[in-house]
Protein backbone atom coordinates (compact mmCIF):
# COMPACT_ATOMS: atom_id res chain seq x y z
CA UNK A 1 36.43 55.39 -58.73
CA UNK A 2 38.03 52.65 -56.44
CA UNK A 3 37.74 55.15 -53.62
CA UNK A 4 34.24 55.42 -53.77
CA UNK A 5 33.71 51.48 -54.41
CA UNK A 6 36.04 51.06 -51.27
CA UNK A 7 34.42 53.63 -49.18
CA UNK A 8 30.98 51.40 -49.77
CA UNK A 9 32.75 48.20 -48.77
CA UNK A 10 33.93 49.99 -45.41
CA UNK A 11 30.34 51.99 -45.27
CA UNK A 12 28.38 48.11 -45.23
CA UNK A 13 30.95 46.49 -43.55
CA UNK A 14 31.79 44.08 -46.77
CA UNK A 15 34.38 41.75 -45.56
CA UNK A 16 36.05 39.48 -48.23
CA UNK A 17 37.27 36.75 -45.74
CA UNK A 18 33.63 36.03 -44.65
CA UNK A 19 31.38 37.50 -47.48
CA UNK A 20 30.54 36.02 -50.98
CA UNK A 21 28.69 38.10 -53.60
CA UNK A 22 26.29 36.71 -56.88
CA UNK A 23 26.99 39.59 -59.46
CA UNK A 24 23.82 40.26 -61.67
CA UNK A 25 25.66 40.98 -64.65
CA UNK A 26 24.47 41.54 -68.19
CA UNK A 27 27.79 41.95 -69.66
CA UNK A 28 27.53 45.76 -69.70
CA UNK A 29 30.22 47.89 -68.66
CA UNK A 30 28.72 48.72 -65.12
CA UNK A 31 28.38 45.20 -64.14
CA UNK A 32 31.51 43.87 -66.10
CA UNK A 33 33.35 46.66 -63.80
CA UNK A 34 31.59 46.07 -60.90
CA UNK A 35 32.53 42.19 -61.09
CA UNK A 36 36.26 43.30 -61.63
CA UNK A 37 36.08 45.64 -58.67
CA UNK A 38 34.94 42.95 -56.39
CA UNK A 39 37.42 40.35 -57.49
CA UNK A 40 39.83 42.88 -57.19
CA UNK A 41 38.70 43.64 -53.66
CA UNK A 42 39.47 39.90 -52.98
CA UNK A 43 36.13 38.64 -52.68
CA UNK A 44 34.82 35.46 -53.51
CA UNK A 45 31.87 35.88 -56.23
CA UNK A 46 29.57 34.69 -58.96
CA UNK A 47 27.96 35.85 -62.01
CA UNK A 48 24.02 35.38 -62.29
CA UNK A 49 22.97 36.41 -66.62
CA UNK A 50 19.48 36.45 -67.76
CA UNK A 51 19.20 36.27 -71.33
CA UNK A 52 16.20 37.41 -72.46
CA UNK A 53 16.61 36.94 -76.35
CA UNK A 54 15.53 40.21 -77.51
CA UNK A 55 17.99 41.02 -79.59
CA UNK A 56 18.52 37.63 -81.42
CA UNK A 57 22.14 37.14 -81.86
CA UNK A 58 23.48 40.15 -79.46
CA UNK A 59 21.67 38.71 -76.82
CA UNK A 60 23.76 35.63 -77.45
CA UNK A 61 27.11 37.31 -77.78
CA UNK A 62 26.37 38.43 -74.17
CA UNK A 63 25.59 35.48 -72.48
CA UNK A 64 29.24 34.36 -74.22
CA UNK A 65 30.92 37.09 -72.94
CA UNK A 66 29.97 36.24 -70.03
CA UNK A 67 30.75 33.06 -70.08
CA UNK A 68 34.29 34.21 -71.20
CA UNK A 69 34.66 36.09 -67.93
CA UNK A 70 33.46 33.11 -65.62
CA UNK A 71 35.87 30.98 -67.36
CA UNK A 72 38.86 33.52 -67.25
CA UNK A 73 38.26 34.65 -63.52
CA UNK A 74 37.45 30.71 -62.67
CA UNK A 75 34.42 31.62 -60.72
CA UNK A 76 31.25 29.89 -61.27
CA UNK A 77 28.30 31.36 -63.40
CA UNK A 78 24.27 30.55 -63.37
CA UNK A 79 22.38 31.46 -66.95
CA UNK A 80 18.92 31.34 -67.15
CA UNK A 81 16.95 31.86 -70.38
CA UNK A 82 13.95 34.07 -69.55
CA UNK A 83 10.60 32.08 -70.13
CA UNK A 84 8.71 33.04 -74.03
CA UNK A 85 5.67 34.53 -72.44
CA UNK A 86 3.22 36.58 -74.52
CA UNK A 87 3.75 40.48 -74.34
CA UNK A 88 0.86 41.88 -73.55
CA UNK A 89 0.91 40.19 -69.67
CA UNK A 90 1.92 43.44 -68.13
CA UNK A 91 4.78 45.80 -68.62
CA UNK A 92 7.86 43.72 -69.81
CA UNK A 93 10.25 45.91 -68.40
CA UNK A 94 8.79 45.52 -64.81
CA UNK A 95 8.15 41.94 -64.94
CA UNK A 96 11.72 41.31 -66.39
CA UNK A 97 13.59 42.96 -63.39
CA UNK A 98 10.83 40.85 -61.06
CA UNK A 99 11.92 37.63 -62.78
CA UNK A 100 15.46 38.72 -62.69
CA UNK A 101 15.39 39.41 -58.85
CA UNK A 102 13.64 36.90 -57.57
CA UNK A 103 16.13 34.32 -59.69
CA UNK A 104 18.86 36.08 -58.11
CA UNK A 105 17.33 36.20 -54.22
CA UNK A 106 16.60 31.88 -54.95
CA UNK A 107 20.42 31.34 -56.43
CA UNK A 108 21.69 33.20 -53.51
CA UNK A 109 19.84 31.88 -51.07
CA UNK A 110 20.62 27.93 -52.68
CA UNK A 111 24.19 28.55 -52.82
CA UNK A 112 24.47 30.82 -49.92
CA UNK A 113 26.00 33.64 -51.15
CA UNK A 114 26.01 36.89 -48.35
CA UNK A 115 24.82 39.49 -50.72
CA UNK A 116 23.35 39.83 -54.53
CA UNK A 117 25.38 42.87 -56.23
CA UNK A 118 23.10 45.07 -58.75
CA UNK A 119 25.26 47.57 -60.78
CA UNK A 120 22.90 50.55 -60.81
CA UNK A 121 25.15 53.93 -60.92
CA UNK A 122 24.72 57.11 -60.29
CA UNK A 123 23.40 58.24 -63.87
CA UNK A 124 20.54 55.36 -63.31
CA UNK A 125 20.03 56.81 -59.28
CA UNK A 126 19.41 60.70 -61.49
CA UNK A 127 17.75 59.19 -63.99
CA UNK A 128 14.93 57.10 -61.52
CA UNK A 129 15.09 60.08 -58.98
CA UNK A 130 13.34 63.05 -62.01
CA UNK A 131 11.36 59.69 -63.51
CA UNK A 132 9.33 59.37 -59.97
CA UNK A 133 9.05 63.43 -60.04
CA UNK A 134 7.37 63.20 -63.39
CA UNK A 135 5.19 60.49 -61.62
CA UNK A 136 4.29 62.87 -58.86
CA UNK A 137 6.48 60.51 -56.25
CA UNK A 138 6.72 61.16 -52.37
CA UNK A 139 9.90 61.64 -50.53
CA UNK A 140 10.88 58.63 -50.77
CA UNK A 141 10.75 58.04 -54.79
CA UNK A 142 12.15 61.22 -55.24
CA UNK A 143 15.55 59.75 -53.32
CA UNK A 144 15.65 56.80 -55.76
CA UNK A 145 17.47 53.57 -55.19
CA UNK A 146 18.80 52.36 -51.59
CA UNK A 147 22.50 51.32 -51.23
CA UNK A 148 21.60 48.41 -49.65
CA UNK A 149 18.00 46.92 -48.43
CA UNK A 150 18.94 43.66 -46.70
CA UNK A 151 21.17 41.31 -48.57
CA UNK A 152 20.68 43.18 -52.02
CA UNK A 153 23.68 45.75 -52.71
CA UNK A 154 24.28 48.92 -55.16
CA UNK A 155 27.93 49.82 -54.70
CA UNK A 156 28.08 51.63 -57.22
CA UNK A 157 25.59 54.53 -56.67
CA UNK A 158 27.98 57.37 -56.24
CA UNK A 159 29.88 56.48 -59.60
CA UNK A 160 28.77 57.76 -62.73
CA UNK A 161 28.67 56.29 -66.24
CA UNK A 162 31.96 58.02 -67.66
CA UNK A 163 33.99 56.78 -64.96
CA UNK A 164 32.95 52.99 -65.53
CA UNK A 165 34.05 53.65 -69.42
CA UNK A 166 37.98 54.95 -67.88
CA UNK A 167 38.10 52.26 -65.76
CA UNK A 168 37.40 49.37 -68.77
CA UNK A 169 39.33 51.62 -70.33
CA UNK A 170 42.18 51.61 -67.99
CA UNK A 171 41.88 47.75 -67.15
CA UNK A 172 41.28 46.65 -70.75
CA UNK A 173 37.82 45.12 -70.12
CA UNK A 174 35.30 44.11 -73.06
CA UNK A 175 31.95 44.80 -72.59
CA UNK A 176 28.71 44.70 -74.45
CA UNK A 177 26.89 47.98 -75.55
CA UNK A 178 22.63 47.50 -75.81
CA UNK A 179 21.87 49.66 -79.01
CA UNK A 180 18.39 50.16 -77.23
CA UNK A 181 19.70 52.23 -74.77
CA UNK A 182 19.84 55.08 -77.59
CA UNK A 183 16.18 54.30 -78.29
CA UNK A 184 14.08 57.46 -76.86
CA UNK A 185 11.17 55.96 -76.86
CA UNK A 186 11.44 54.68 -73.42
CA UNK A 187 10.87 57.36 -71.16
CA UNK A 188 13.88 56.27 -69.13
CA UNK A 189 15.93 56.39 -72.40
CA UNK A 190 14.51 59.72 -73.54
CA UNK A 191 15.33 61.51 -69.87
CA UNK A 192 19.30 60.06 -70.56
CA UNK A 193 19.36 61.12 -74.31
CA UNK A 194 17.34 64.37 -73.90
CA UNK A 195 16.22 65.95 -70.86
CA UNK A 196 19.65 65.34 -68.47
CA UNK A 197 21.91 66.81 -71.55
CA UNK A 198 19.54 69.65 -71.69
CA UNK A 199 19.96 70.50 -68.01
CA UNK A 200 23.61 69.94 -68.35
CA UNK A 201 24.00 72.78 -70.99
CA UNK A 202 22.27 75.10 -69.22
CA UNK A 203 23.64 73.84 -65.61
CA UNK A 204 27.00 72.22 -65.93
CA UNK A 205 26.98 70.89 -62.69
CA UNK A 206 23.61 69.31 -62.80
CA UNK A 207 24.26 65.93 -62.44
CA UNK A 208 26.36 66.06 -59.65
CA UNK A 209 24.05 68.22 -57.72
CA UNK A 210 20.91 66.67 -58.48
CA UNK A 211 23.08 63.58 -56.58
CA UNK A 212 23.34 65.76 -53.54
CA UNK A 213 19.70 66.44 -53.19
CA UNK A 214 19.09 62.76 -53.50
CA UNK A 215 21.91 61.95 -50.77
CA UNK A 216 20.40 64.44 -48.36
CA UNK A 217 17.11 63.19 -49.27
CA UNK A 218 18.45 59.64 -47.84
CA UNK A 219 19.72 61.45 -44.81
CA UNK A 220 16.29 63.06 -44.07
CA UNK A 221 14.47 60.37 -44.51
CA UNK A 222 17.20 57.76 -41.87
CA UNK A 223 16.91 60.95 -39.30
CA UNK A 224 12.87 60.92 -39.89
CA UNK A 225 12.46 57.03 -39.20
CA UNK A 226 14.79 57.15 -36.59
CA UNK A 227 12.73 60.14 -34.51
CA UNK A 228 9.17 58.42 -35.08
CA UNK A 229 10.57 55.09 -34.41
CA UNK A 230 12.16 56.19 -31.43
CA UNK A 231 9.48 58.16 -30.38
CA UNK A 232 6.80 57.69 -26.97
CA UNK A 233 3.97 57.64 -29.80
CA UNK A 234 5.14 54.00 -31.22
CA UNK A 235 6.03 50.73 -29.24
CA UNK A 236 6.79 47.53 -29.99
CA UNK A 237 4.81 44.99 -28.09
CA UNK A 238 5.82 41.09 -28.72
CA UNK A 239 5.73 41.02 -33.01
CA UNK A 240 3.43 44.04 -33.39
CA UNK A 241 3.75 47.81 -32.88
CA UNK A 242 1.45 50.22 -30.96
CA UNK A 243 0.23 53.59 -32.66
CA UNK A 244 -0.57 55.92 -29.73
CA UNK A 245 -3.58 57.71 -31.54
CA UNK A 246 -3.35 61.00 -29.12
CA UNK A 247 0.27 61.06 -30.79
CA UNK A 248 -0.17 60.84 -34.03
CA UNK A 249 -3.16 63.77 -33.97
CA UNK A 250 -0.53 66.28 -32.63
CA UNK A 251 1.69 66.20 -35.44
CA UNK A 252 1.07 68.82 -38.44
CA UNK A 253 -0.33 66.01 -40.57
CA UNK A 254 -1.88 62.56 -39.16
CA UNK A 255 -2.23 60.71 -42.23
CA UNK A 256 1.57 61.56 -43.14
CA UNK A 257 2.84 61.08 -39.70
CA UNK A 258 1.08 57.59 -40.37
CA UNK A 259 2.55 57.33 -43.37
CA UNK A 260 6.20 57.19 -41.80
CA UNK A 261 5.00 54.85 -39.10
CA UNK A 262 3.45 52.23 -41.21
CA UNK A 263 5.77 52.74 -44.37
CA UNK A 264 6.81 49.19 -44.24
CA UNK A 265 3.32 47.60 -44.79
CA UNK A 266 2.73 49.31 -48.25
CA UNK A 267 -0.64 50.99 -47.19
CA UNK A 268 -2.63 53.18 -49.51
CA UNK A 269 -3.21 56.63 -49.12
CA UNK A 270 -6.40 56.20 -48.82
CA UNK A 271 -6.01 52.91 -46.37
CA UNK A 272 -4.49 55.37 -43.74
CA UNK A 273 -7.42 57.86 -44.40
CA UNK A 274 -9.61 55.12 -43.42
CA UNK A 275 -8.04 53.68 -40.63
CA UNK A 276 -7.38 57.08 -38.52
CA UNK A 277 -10.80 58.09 -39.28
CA UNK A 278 -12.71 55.02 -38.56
CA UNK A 279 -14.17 53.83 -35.44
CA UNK A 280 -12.48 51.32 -32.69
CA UNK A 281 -12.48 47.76 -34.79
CA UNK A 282 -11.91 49.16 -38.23
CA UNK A 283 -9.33 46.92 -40.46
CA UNK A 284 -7.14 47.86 -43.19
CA UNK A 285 -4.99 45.29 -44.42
CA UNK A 286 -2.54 43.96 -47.25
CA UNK A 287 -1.41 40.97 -48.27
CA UNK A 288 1.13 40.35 -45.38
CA UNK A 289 0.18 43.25 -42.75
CA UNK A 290 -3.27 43.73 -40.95
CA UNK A 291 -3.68 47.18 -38.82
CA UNK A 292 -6.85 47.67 -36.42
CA UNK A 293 -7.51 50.58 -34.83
CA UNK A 294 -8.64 50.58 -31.08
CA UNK A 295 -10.21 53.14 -28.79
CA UNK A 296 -6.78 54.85 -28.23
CA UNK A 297 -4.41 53.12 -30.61
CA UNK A 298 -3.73 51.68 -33.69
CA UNK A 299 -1.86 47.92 -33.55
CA UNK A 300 0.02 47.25 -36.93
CA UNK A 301 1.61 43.57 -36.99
CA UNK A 302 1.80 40.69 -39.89
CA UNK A 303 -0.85 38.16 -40.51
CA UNK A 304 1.82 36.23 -39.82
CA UNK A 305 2.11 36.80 -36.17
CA UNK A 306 -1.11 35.58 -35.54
CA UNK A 307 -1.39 31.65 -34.21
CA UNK A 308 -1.64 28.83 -36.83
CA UNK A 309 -4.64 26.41 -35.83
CA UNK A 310 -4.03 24.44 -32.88
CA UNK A 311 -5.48 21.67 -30.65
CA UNK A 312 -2.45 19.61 -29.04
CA UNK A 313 -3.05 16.90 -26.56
CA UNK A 314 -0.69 16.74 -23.68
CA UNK A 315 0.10 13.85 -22.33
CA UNK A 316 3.93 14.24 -20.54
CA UNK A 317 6.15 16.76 -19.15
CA UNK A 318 8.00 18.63 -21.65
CA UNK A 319 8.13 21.93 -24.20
CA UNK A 320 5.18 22.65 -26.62
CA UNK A 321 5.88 25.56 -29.35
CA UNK A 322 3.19 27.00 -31.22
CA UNK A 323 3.90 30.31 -34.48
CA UNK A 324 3.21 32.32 -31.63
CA UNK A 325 3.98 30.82 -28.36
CA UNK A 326 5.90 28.68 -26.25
CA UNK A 327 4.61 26.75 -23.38
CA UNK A 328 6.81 24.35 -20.66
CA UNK A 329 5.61 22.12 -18.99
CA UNK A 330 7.07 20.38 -15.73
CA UNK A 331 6.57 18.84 -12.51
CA UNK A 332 9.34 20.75 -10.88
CA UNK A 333 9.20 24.50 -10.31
CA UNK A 334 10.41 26.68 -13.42
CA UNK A 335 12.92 29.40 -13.25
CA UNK A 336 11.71 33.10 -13.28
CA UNK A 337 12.40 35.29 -16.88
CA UNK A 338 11.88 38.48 -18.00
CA UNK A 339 10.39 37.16 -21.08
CA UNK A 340 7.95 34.40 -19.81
CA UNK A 341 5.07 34.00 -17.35
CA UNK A 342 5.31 31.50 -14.49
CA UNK A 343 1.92 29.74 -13.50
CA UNK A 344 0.98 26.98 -11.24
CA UNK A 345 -2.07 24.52 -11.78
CA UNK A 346 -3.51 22.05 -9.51
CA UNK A 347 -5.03 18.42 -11.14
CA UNK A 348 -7.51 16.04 -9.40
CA UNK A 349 -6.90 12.45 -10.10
CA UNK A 350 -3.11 10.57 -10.25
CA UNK A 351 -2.10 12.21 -13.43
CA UNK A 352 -2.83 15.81 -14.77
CA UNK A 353 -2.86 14.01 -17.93
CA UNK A 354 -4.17 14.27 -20.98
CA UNK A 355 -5.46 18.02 -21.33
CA UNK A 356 -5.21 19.65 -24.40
CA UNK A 357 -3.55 23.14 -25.60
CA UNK A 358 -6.30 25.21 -28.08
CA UNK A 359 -7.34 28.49 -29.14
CA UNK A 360 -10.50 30.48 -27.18
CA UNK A 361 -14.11 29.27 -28.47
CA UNK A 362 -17.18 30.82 -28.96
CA UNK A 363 -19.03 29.99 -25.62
CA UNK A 364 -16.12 29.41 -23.82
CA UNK A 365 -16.90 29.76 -19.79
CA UNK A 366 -14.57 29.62 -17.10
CA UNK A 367 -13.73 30.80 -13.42
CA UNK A 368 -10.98 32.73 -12.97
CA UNK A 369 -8.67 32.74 -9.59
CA UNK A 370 -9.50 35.42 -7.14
CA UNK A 371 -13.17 35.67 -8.14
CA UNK A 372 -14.56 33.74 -5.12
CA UNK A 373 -15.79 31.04 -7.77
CA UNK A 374 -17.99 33.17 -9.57
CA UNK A 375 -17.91 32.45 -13.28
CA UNK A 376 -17.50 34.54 -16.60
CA UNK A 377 -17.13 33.33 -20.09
CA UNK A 378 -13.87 34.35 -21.17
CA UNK A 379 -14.83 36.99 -23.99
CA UNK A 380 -15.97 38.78 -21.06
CA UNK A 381 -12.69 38.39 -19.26
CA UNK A 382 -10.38 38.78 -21.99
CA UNK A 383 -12.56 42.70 -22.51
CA UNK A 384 -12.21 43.36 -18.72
CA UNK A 385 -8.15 42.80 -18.65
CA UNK A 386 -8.70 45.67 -21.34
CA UNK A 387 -7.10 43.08 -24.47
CA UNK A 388 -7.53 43.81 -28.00
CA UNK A 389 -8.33 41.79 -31.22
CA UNK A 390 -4.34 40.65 -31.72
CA UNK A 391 -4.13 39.76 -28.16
CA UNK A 392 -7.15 37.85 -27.79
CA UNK A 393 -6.38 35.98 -30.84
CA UNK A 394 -3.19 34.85 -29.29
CA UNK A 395 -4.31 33.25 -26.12
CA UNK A 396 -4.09 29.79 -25.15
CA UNK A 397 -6.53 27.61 -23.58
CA UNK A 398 -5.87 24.91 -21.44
CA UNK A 399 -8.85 22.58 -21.35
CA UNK A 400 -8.69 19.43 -18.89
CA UNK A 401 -12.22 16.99 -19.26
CA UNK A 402 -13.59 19.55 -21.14
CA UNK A 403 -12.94 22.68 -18.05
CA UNK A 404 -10.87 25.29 -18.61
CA UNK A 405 -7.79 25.06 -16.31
CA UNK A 406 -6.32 27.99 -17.64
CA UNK A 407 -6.30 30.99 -19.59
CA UNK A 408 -3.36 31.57 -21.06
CA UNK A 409 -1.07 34.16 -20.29
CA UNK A 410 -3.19 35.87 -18.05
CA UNK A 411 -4.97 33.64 -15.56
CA UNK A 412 -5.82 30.49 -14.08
CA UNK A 413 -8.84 28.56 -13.24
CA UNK A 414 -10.35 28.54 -9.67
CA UNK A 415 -11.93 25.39 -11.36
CA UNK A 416 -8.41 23.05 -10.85
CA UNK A 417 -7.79 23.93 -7.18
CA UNK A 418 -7.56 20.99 -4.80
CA UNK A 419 -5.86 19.66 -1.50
CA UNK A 420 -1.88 19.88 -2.07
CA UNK A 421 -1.43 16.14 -2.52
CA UNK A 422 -3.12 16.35 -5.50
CA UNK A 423 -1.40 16.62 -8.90
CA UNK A 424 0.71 20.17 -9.28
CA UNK A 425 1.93 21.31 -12.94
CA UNK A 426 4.36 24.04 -13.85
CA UNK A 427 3.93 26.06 -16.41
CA UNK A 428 6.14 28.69 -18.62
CA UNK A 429 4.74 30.66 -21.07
CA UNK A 430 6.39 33.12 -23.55
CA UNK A 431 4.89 34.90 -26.83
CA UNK A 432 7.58 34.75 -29.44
């Protein structure tokens, strides 16, 4: 079994001169092993218990044991009681394991320990893998829990439930058994108790091979993401990505092939449905991500991404950042980047200041450089240069005595131009 918790340290690059890990531990065998196997590793970690007080005094003893093991190891240990609230809010199983990660993502963030350690094995990886079957689960249920997704960690995926009991065994560990794991009335419990023995009767090497699938399921899906995301049909443009439509209707199945592409934002089947179907301007959103499809595209990005209010007042030299953008400004010529746009402005008066940095308006009217003086209201502009809904909500005005000097980063003002001994400003702007 060390082999295989090894083989994950060298798999995730786990280094126990730099990395610290908070241990969710319940005082179970698979995290009371897990905790060993990392000390003995020669890492620096914690232990993180929830007691949740269902089981009156049992769930005491196991907050003690664990206490016991904090004390003998001498490494620190968090407890947090988990709050009396009334059963029927939800399903108490899900909205434990919420309460108990999001306690551990805040202690690890607080105390700034590299990864949180979860001690799900390879009988709990079978067990969720033929529990999302039974729920008609995708690809991606159907391969079960992740190794790692970002600083959360499973080492001990590929290790079953026998081979934690040896190594207690071996290393004379105490750990605490939960007599409702033997309770079939939870469908989890009732696959473990009933269904996996079954298969194992009548196909001894069940377990093991039911593994495999899962494994190449992982593999399948890695090579899948990597193809689409590497693909000419997606791009990344600033902090959004580009859906060439024409792309996506060549593959066997659009709304699937959409699917892969948009994973991340937790879209509905019936979301993508709508957005590949609907008409240039069409919206689907969630809580963090907003996609809108265009004539030949769709752009995906988070809300996020998109500017904050804004109306700042210039009145020196110097760097302005906004969420979404930052602007220099300076009286001395800026050096070229691959990542910014160089402009040059021309002020009447004997300052250039105050003028003021602000989002496009309703009415807005300007005249843009090159266009003999002729004026357009910059809706109609921004449509011309071909710009979408993200990109128009990103631009930056610069308005000087209530003129627009600039549009922001795509063109200037005819408006500003005088003799050169007026006022000249430089000006760098980058999306970030």
């Amino acid at each position: 079994m060390l082999d295989h918790f090894q083989r994950f340290l060298y798999t995730e690059n786990l280094n126990p001169t730099s990395d610290s890990i908070l241990i969710g531990i319940s005082g179970g065998v698979d995290s009371v092993v897990m905790a060993h196997l990392f000390i003995n590793s020669g890492f620096k970690i914690a232990l993180a218990h929830v007691n949740y007080g269902l089981r009156g005094i049992e769930s005491e003893q196991d907050e003690e044991l664990v206490r016991a093991y904090a004390s003998t190891w001498k490494v620190p240990v968090y407890v947090i009681a988990y709050p009396n609230v009334p059963a029927t809010k939800g399903n108490f199983q899900e909205n434990a394991r919420n309460f108990r990660y999001q306690w551990f993502s805040s202690l690890a963030e607080q105390n700034d320990y590299s990864y949180v350690a979860i001690a799900h094995h390879a009988d709990d990886q079978i067990e969720t893998s033929l529990l999302n079957m039974m729920r008609a689960a995708g690809i991606h249920g159907l391969s079960a829990m992740q190794s790692r997704n970002g600083a959360l960690i499973r080492p001990l995926l590929s290790v079953f439930k026998e081979e934690l009991y040896a190594y207690a065994k071996k290393e004379g560990l105490e750990f605490r058994e939960d007599a409702s794991n033997q309770i079939s009335y939870y469908r989890r419990n009732y696959l473990r108790n009933h269904v996996i023995p079954l298969l194992e009767s009548g196909f001894p090497n069940a377990k093991v091979n039911v593994l495999k699938c899962i494994s190449l399921l992982n593999q399948s899906i890695a090579l899948t993401e990597w193809l689409i995301t590497n693909s000419d049909g997606v791009k990344e443009d600033n902090s959004s990505k580009v859906i060439d439509v024409s792309a996506v209707g060549k593959s066997p199945d659009p709304i699937e092939y959409l699917y892969w592409i948009m994973r991340s934002a937790l879209f509905t089947p019936t979301q993508l449905s709508d957005i590949w179907r609907g008409r240039p301007g069409s919206k689907i959103e969630t809580a963090v991500h907003l996609a809108i499809r265009e004539k030949n595209y769709i752009r995906l990005f988070k809300k996020s991404s998109m500017p904050a209010p804004f109306d700042i007042t210039v009145i020196d030299w110097g760097e302005h950042i906004l969420r979404h953008a930052r602007i220099v400004i300076s009286a001395l010529p800026l050096p070229k980047s691959t990542n910014s746009e160089n402009f040059e402005l021309l002020f009447k008066g004997e300052t250039p200041f105050p003028f003021t940095l602000r989002p496009k308006k309703p009415g807005d009217v300007f005249l843009p450089k090159g266009m003999d003086g002729k004026s357009k209201t910059v809706k109609k502009f921004l449509s011309d240069q071909g710009l979408d809904y993200w990109q128009r909500k990103r631009v930056v005005i610069i308005d000087s005595n209530d003129s627009i000097a600039a549009v922001l980063p795509y063109r200037v003002s005819h408006l500003p131009d005088t003799p050169q001994n007026d006022n000249r400003v430089y000006l760098s702007f980058s999306f970030l």
